[in-house]
N, C-alpha and C. Protein backbone atom coordinates (compact mmCIF):
# COMPACT_ATOMS: atom_id res chain seq x y z
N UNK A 1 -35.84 120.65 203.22
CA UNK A 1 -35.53 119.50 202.43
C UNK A 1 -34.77 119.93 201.19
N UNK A 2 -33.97 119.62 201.14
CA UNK A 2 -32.81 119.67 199.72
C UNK A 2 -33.93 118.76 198.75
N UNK A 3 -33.50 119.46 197.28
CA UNK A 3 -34.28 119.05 196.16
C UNK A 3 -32.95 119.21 195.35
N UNK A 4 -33.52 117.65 194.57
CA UNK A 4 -32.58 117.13 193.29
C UNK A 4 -33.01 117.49 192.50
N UNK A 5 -31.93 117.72 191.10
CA UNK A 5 -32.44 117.91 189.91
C UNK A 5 -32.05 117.07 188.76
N UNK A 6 -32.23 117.40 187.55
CA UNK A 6 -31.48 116.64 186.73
C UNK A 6 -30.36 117.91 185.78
N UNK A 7 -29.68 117.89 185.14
CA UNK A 7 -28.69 118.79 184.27
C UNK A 7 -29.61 118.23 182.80
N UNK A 8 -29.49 119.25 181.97
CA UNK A 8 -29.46 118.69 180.15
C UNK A 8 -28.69 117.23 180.03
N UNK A 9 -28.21 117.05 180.15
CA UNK A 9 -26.69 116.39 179.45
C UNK A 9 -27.48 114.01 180.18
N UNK A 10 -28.27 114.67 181.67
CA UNK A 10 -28.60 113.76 182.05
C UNK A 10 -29.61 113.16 181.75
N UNK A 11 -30.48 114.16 180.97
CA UNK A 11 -31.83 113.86 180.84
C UNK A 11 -31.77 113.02 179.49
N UNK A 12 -33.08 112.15 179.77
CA UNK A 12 -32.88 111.55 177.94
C UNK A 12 -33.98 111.86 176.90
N UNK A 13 -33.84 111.34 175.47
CA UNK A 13 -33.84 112.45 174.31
C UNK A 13 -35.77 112.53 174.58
N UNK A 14 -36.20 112.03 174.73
CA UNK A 14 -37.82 112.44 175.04
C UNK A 14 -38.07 113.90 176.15
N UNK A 15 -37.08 113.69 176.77
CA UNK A 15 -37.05 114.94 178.10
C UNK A 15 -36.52 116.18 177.37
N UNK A 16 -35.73 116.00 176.59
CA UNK A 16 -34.78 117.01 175.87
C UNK A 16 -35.71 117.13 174.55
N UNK A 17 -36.50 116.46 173.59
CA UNK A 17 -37.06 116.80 173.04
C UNK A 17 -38.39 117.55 173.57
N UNK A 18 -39.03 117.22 174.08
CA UNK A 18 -39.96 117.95 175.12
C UNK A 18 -39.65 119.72 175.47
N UNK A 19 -38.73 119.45 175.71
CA UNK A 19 -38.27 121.13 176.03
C UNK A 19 -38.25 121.81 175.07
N UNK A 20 -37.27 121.56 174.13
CA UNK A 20 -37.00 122.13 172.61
C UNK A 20 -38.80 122.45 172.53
N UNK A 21 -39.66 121.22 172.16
CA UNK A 21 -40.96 121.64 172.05
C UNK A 21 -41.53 122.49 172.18
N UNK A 22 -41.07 122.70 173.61
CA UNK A 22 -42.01 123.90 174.60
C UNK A 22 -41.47 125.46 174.42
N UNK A 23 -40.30 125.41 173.91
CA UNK A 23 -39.31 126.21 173.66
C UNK A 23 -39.36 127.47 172.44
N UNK A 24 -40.17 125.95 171.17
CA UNK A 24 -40.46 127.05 169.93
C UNK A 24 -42.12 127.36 170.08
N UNK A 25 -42.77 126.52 171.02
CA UNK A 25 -43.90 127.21 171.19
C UNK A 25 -44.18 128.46 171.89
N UNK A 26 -43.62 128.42 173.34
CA UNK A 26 -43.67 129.79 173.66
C UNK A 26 -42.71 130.73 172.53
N UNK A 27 -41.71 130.61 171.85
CA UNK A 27 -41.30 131.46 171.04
C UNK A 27 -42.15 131.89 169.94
N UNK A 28 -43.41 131.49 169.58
CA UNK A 28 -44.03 131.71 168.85
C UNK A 28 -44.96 132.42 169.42
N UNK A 29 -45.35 131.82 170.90
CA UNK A 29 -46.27 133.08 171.45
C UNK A 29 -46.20 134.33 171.45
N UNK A 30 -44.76 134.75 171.69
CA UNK A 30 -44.10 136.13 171.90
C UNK A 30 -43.68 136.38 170.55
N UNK A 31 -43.59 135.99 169.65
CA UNK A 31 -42.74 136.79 168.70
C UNK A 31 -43.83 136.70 167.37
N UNK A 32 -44.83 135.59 167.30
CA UNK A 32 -45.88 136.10 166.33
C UNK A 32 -47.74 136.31 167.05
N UNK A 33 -47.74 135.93 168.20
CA UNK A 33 -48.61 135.96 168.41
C UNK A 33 -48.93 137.07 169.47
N UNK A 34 -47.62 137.98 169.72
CA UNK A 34 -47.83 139.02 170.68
C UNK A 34 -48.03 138.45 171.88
N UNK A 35 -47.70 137.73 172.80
CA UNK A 35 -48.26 137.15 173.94
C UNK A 35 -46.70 137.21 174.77
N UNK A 36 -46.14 138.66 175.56
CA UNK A 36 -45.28 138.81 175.57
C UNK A 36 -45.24 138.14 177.31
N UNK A 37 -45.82 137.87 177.80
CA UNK A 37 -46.16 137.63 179.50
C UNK A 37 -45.32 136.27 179.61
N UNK A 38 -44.68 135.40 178.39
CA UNK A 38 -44.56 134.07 178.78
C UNK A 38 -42.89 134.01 178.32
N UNK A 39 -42.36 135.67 177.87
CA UNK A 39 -40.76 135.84 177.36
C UNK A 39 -39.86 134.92 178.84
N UNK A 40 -40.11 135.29 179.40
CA UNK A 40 -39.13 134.74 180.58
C UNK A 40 -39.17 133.42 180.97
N UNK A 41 -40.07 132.69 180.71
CA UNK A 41 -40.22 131.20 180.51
C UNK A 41 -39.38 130.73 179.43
N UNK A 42 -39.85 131.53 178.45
CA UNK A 42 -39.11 130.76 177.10
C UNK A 42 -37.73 131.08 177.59
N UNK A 43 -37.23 132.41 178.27
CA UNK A 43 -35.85 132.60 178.32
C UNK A 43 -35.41 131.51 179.45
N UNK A 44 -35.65 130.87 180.32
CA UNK A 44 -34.83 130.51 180.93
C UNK A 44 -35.54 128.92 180.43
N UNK A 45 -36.24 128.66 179.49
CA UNK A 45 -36.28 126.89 178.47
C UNK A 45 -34.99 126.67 177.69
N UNK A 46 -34.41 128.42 177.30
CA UNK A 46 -33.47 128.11 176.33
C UNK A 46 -32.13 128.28 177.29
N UNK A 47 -31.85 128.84 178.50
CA UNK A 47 -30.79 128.11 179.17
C UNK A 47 -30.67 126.77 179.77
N UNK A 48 -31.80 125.43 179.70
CA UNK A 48 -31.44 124.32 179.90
C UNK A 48 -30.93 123.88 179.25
N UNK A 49 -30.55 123.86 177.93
CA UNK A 49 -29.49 122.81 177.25
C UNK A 49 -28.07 123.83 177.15
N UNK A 50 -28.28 125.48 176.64
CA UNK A 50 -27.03 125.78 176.73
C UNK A 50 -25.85 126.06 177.85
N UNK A 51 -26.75 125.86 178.83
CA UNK A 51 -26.20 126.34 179.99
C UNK A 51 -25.66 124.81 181.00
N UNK A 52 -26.68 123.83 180.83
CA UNK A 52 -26.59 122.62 181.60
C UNK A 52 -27.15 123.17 182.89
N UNK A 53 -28.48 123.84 182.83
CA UNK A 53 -29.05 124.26 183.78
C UNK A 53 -29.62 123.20 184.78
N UNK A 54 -29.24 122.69 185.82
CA UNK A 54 -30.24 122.04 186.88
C UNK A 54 -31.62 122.40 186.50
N UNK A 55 -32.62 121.33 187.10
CA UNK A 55 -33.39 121.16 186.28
C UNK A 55 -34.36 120.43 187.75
N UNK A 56 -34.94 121.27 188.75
CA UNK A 56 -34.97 121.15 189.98
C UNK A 56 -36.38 120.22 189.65
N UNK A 57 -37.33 119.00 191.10
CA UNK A 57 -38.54 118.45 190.78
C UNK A 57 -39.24 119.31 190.51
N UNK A 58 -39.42 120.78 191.42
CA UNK A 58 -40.35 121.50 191.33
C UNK A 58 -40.12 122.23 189.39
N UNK A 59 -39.50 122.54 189.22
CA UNK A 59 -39.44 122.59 187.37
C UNK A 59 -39.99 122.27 187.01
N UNK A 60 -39.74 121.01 187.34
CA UNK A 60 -40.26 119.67 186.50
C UNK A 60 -41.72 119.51 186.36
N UNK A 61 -42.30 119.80 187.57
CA UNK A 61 -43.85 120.16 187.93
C UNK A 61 -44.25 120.93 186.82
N UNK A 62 -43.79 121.92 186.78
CA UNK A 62 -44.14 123.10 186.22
C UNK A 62 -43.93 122.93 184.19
N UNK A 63 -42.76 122.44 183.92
CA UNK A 63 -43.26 121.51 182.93
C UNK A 63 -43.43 120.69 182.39
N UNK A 64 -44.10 120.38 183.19
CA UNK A 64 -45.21 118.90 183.21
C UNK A 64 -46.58 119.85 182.63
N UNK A 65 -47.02 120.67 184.04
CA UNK A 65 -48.05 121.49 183.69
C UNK A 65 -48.12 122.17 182.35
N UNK A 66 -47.25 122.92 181.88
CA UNK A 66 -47.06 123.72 180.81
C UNK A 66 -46.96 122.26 179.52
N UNK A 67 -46.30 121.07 179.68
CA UNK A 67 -46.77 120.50 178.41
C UNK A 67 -47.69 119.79 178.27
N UNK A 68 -48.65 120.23 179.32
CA UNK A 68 -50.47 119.45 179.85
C UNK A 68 -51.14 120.83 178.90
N UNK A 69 -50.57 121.79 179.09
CA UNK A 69 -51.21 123.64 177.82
C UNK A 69 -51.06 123.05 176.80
N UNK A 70 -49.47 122.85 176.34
CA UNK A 70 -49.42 123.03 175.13
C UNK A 70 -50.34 121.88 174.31
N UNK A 71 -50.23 120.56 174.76
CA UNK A 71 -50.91 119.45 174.57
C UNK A 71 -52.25 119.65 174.01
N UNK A 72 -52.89 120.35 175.09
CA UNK A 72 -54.26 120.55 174.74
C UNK A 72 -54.40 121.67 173.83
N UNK A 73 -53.54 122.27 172.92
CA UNK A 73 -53.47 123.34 172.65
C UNK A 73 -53.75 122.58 170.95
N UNK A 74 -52.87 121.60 170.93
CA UNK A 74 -52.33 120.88 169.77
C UNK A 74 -53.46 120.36 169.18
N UNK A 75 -53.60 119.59 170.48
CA UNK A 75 -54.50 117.94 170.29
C UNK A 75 -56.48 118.86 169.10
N UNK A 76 -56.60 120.00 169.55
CA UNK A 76 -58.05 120.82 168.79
C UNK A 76 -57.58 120.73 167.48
């Protein structure tokens, strides 16, 4: 089965703010909190807007899940 995605450029500003979100949080994991296991997430959060990275359902799953972490991370 072929899977759709969306690009940056398509998504709207709640979807795109969302990312950014998720973006300086894991950057904070890795760069003040030592939590270096999650660098490659953050690296490829920050090629969706510069890149106009597709942006596949299964992604999407994934952050969904990851802003179900951060959420609960906040919300204490």
């Amino acid at each position: 089965m072929k899977e759709v995605g969306i690009k940056w450029g398509d998504m709207n500003r709640t979807q795109q703010s969302s990312i950014i979100i998720l973006k300086r949080w894991l950057h904070q994991m890795w760069s003040k909190d030592d939590v270096t296991g999650y660098y490659s997430l953050y690296k490829w959060l920050s090629e969706i807007p510069d890149k106009n990275t597709l942006v596949s359902a299964s992604d999407l799953t994934v952050l969904k899940e990851l802003w179900d972490v951060y959420s609960s991370t906040v919300d204490k």
